[in-house]
PDB file of N, CA and C in Angstrom:
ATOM      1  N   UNK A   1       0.856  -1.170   0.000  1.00  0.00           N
ATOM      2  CA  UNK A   1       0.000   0.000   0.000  1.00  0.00           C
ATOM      3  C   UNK A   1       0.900   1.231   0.000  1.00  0.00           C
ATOM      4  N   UNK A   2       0.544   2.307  -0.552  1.00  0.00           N
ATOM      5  CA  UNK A   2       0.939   3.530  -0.614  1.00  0.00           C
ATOM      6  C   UNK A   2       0.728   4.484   0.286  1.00  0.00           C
ATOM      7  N   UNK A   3       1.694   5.386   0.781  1.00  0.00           N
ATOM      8  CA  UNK A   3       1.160   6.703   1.613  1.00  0.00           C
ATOM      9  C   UNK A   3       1.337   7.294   0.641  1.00  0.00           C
ATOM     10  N   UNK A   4       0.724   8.749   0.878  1.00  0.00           N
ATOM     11  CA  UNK A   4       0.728  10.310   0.142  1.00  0.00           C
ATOM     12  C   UNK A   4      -0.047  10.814   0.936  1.00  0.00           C
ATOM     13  N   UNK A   5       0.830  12.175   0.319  1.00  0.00           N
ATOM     14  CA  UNK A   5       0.157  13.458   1.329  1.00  0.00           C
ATOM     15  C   UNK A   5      -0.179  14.294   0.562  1.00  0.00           C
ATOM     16  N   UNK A   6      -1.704  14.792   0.766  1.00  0.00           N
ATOM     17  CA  UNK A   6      -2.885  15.270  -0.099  1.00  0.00           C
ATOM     18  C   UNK A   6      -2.782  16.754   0.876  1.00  0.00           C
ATOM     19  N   UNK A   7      -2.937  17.500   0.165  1.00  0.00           N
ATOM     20  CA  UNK A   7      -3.171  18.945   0.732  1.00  0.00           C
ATOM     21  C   UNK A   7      -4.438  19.647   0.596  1.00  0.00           C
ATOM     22  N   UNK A   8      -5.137  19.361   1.327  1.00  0.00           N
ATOM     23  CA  UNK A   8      -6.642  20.360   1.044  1.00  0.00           C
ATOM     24  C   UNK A   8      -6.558  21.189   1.751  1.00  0.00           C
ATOM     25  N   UNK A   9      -7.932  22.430   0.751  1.00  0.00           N
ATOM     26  CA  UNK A   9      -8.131  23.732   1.636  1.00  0.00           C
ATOM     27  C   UNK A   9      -9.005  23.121   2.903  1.00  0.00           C
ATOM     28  N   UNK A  10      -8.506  23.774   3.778  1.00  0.00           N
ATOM     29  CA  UNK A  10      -9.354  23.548   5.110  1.00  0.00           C
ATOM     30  C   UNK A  10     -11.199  23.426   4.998  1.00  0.00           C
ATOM     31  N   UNK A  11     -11.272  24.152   4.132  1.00  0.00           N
ATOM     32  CA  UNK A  11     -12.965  24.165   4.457  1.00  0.00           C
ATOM     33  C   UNK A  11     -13.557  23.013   3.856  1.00  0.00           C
ATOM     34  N   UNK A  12     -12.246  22.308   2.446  1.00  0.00           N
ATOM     35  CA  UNK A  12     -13.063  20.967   1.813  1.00  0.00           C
ATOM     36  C   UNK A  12     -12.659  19.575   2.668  1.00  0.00           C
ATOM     37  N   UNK A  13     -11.613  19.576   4.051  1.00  0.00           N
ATOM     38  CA  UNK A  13     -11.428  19.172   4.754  1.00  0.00           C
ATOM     39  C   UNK A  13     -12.486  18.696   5.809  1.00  0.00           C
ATOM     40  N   UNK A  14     -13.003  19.466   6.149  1.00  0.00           N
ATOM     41  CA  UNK A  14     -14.228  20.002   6.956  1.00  0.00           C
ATOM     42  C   UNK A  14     -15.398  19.338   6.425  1.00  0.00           C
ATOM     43  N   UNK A  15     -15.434  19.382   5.323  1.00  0.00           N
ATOM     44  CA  UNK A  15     -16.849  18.758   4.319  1.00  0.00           C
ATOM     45  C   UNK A  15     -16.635  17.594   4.382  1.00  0.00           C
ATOM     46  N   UNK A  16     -14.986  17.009   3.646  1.00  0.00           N
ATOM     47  CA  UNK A  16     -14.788  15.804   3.751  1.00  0.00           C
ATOM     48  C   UNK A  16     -14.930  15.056   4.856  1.00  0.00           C
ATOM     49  N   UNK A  17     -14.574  15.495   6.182  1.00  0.00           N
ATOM     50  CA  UNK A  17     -14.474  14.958   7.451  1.00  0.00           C
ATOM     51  C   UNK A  17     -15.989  14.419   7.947  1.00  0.00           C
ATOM     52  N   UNK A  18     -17.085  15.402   7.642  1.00  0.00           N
ATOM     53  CA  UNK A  18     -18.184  15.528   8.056  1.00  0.00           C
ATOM     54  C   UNK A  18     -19.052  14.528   7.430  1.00  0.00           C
ATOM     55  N   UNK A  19     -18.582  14.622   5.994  1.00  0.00           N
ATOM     56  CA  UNK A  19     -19.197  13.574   4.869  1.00  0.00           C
ATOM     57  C   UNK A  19     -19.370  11.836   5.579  1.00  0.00           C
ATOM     58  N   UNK A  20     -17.711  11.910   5.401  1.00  0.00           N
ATOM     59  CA  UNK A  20     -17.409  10.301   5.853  1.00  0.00           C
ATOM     60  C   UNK A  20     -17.909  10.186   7.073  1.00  0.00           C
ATOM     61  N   UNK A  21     -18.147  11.019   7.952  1.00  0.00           N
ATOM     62  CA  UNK A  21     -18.469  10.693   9.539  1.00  0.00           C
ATOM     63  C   UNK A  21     -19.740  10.385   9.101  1.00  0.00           C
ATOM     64  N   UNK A  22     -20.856  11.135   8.658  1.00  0.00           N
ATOM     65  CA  UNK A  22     -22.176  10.844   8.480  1.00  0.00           C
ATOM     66  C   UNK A  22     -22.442   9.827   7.187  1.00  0.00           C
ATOM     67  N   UNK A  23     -21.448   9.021   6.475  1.00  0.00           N
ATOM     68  CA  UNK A  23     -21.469   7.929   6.127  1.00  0.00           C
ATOM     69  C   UNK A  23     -21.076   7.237   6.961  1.00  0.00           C
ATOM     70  N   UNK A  24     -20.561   7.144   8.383  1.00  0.00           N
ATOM     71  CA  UNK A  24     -20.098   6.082   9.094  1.00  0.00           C
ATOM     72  C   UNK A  24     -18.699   5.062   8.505  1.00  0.00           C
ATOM     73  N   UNK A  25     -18.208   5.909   7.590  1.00  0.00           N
ATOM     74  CA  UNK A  25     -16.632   5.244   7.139  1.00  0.00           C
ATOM     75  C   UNK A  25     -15.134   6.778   7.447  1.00  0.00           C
ATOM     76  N   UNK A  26     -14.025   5.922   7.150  1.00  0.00           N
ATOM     77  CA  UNK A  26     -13.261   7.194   7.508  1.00  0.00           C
ATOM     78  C   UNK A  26     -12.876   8.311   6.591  1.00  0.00           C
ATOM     79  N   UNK A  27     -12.103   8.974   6.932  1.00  0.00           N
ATOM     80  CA  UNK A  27     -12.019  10.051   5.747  1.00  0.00           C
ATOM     81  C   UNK A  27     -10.733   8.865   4.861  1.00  0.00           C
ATOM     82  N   UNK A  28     -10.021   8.509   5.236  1.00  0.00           N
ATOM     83  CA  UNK A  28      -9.312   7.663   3.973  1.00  0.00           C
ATOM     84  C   UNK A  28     -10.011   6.730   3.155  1.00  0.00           C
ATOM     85  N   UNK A  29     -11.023   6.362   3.917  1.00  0.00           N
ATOM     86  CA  UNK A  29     -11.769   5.038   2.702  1.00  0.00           C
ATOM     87  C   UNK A  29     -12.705   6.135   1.886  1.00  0.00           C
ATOM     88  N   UNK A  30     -13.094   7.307   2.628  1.00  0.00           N
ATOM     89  CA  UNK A  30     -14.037   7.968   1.642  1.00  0.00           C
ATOM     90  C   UNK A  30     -12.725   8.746   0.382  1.00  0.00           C
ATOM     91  N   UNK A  31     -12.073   9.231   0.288  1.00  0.00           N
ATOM     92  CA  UNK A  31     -11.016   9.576  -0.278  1.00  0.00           C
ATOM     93  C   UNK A  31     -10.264   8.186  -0.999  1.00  0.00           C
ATOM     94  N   UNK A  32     -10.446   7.095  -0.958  1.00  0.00           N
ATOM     95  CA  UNK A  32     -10.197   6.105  -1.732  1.00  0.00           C
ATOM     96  C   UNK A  32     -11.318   5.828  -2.760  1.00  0.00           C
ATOM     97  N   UNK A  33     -12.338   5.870  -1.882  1.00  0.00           N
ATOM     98  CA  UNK A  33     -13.989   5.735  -3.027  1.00  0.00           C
ATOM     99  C   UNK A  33     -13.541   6.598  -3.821  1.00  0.00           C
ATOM    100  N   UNK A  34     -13.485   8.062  -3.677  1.00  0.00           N
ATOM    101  CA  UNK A  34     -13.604   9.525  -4.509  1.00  0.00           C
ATOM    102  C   UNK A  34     -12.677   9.021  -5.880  1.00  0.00           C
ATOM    103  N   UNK A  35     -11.714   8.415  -5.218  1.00  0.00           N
ATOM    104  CA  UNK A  35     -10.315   8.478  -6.524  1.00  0.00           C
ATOM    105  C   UNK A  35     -10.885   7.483  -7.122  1.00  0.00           C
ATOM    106  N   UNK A  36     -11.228   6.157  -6.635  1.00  0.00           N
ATOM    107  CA  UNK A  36     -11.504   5.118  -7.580  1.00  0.00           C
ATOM    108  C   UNK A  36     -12.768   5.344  -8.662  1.00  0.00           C
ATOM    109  N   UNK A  37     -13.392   6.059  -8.048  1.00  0.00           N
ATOM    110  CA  UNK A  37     -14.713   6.777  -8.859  1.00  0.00           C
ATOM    111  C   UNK A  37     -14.046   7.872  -9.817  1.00  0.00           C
ATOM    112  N   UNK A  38     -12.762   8.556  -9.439  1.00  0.00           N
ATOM    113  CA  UNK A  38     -12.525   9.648 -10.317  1.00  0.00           C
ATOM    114  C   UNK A  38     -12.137   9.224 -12.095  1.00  0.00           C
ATOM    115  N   UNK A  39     -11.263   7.592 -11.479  1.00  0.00           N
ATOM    116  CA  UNK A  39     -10.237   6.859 -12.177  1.00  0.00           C
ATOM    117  C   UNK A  39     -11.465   5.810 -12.677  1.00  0.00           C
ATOM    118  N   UNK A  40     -12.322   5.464 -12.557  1.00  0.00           N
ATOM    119  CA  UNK A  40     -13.460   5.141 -13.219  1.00  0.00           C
ATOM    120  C   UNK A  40     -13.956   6.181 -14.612  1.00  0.00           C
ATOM    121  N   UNK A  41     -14.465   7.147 -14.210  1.00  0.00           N
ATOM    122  CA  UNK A  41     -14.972   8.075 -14.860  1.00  0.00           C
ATOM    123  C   UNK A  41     -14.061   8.851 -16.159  1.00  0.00           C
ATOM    124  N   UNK A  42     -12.903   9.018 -15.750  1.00  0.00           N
ATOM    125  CA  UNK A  42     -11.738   9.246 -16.702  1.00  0.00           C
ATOM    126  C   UNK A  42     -11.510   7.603 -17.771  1.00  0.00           C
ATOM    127  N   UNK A  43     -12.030   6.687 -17.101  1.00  0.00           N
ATOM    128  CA  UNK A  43     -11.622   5.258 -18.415  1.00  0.00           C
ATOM    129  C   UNK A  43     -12.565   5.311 -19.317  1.00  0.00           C
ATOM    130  N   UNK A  44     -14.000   6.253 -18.461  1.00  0.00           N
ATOM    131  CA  UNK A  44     -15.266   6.046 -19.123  1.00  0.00           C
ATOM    132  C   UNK A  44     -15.181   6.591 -20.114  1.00  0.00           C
ATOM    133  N   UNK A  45     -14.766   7.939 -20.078  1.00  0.00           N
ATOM    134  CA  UNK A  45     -14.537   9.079 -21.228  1.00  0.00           C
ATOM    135  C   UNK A  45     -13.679   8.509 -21.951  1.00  0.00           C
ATOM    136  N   UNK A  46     -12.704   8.163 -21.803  1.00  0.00           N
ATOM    137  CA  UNK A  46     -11.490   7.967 -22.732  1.00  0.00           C
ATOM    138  C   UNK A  46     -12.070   6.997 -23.888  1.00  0.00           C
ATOM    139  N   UNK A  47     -12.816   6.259 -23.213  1.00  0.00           N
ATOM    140  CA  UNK A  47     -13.591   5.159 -23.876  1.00  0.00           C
ATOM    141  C   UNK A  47     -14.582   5.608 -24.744  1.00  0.00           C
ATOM    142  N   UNK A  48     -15.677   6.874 -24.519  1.00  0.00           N
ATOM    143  CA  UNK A  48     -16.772   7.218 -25.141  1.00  0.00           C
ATOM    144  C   UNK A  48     -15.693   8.267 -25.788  1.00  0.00           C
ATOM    145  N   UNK A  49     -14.777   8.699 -25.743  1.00  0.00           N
ATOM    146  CA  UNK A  49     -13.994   9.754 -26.519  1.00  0.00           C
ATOM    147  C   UNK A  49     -13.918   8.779 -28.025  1.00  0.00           C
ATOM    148  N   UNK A  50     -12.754   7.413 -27.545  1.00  0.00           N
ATOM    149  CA  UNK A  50     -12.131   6.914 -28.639  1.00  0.00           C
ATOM    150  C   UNK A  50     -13.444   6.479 -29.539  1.00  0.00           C
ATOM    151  N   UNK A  51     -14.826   5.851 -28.812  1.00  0.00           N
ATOM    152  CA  UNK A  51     -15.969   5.476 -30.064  1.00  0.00           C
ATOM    153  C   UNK A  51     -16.219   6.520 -30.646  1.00  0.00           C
ATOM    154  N   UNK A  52     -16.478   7.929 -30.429  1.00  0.00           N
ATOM    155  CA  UNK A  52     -16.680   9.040 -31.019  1.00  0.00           C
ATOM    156  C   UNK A  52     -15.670   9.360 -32.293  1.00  0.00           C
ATOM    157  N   UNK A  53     -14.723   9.137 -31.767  1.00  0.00           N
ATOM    158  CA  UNK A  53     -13.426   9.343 -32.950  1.00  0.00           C
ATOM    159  C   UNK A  53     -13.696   8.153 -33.908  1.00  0.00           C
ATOM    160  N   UNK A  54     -13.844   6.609 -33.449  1.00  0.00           N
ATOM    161  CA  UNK A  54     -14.026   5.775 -34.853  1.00  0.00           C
ATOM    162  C   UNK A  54     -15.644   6.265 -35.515  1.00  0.00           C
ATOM    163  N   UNK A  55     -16.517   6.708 -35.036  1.00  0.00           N
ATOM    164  CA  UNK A  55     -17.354   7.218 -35.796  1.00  0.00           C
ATOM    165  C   UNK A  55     -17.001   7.792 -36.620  1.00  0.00           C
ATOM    166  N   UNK A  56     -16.326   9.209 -36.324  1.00  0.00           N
ATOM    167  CA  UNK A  56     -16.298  10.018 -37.121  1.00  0.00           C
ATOM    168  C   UNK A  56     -14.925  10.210 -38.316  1.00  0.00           C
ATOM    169  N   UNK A  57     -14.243   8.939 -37.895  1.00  0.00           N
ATOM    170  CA  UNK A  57     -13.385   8.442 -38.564  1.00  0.00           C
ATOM    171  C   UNK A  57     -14.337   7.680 -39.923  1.00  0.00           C
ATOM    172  N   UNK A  58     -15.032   7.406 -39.623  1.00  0.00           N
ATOM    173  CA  UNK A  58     -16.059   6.045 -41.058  1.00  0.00           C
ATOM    174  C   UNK A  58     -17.325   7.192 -41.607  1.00  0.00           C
ATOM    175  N   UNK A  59     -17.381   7.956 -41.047  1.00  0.00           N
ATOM    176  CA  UNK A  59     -18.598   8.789 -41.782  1.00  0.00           C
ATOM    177  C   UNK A  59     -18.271  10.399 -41.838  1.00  0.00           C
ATOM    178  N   UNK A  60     -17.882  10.913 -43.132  1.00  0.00           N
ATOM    179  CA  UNK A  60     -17.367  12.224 -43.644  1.00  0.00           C
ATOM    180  C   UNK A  60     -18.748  12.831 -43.336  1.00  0.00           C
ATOM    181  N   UNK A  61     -19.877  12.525 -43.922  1.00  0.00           N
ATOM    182  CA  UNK A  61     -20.988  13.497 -43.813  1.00  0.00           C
ATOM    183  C   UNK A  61     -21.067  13.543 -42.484  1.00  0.00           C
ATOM    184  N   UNK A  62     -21.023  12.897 -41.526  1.00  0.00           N
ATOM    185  CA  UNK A  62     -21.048  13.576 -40.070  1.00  0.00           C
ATOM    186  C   UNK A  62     -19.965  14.626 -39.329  1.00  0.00           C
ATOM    187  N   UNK A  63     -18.984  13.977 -40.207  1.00  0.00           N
ATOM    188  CA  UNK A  63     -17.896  15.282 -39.695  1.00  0.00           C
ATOM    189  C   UNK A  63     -18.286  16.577 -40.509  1.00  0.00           C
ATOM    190  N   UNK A  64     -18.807  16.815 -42.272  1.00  0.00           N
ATOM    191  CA  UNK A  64     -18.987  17.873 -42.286  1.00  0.00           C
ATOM    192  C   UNK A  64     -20.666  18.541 -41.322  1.00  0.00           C
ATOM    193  N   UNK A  65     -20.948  17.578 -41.357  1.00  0.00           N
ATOM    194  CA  UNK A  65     -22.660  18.546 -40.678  1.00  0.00           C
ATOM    195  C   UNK A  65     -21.629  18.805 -39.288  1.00  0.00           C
ATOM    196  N   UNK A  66     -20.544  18.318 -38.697  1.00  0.00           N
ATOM    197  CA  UNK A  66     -20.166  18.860 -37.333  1.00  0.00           C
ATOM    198  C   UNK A  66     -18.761  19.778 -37.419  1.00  0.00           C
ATOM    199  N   UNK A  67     -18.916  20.213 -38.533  1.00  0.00           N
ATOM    200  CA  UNK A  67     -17.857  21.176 -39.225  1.00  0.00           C
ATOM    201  C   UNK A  67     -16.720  20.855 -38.989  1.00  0.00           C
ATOM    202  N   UNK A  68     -16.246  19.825 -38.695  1.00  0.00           N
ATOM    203  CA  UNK A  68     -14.727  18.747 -38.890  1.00  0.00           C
ATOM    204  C   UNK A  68     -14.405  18.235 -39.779  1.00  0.00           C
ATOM    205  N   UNK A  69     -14.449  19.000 -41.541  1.00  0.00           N
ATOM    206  CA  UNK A  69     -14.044  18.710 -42.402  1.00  0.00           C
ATOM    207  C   UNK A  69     -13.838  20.388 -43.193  1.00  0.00           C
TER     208      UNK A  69
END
């Protein structure tokens, strides 16, 4: 396992702290959810990015009606 040291502004500290308490988990497992959800969401895009690109890689009339030609 890894340490790191995360620097937040105090007041999203505060939110965070409050969050996880009233989920009943700690602020590190809630800050592990956050990232794994962040690092989820970034594969998602990358993913709906690259189908967007083979679309518009196979069909010219869609790139000109989306003025990418």
């Amino acid at each position: 396992m890894t340490t790191r040291t995360v620097q937040l502004p105090d007041e999203v500290d505060a939110q965070l702290a409050a969050a996880a308490d009233a989920a009943g988990i700690s602020v590190n497992a809630a800050i592990v959810a956050a990232a794994q959800e962040w690092i989820h969401v970034q594969a998602q895009r990358a993913h709906e990015r690259a189908r967007v690109q083979a679309v518009l890689a196979h069909d010219p009339h869609l790139r000109a009606l989306l003025g990418d030609e």
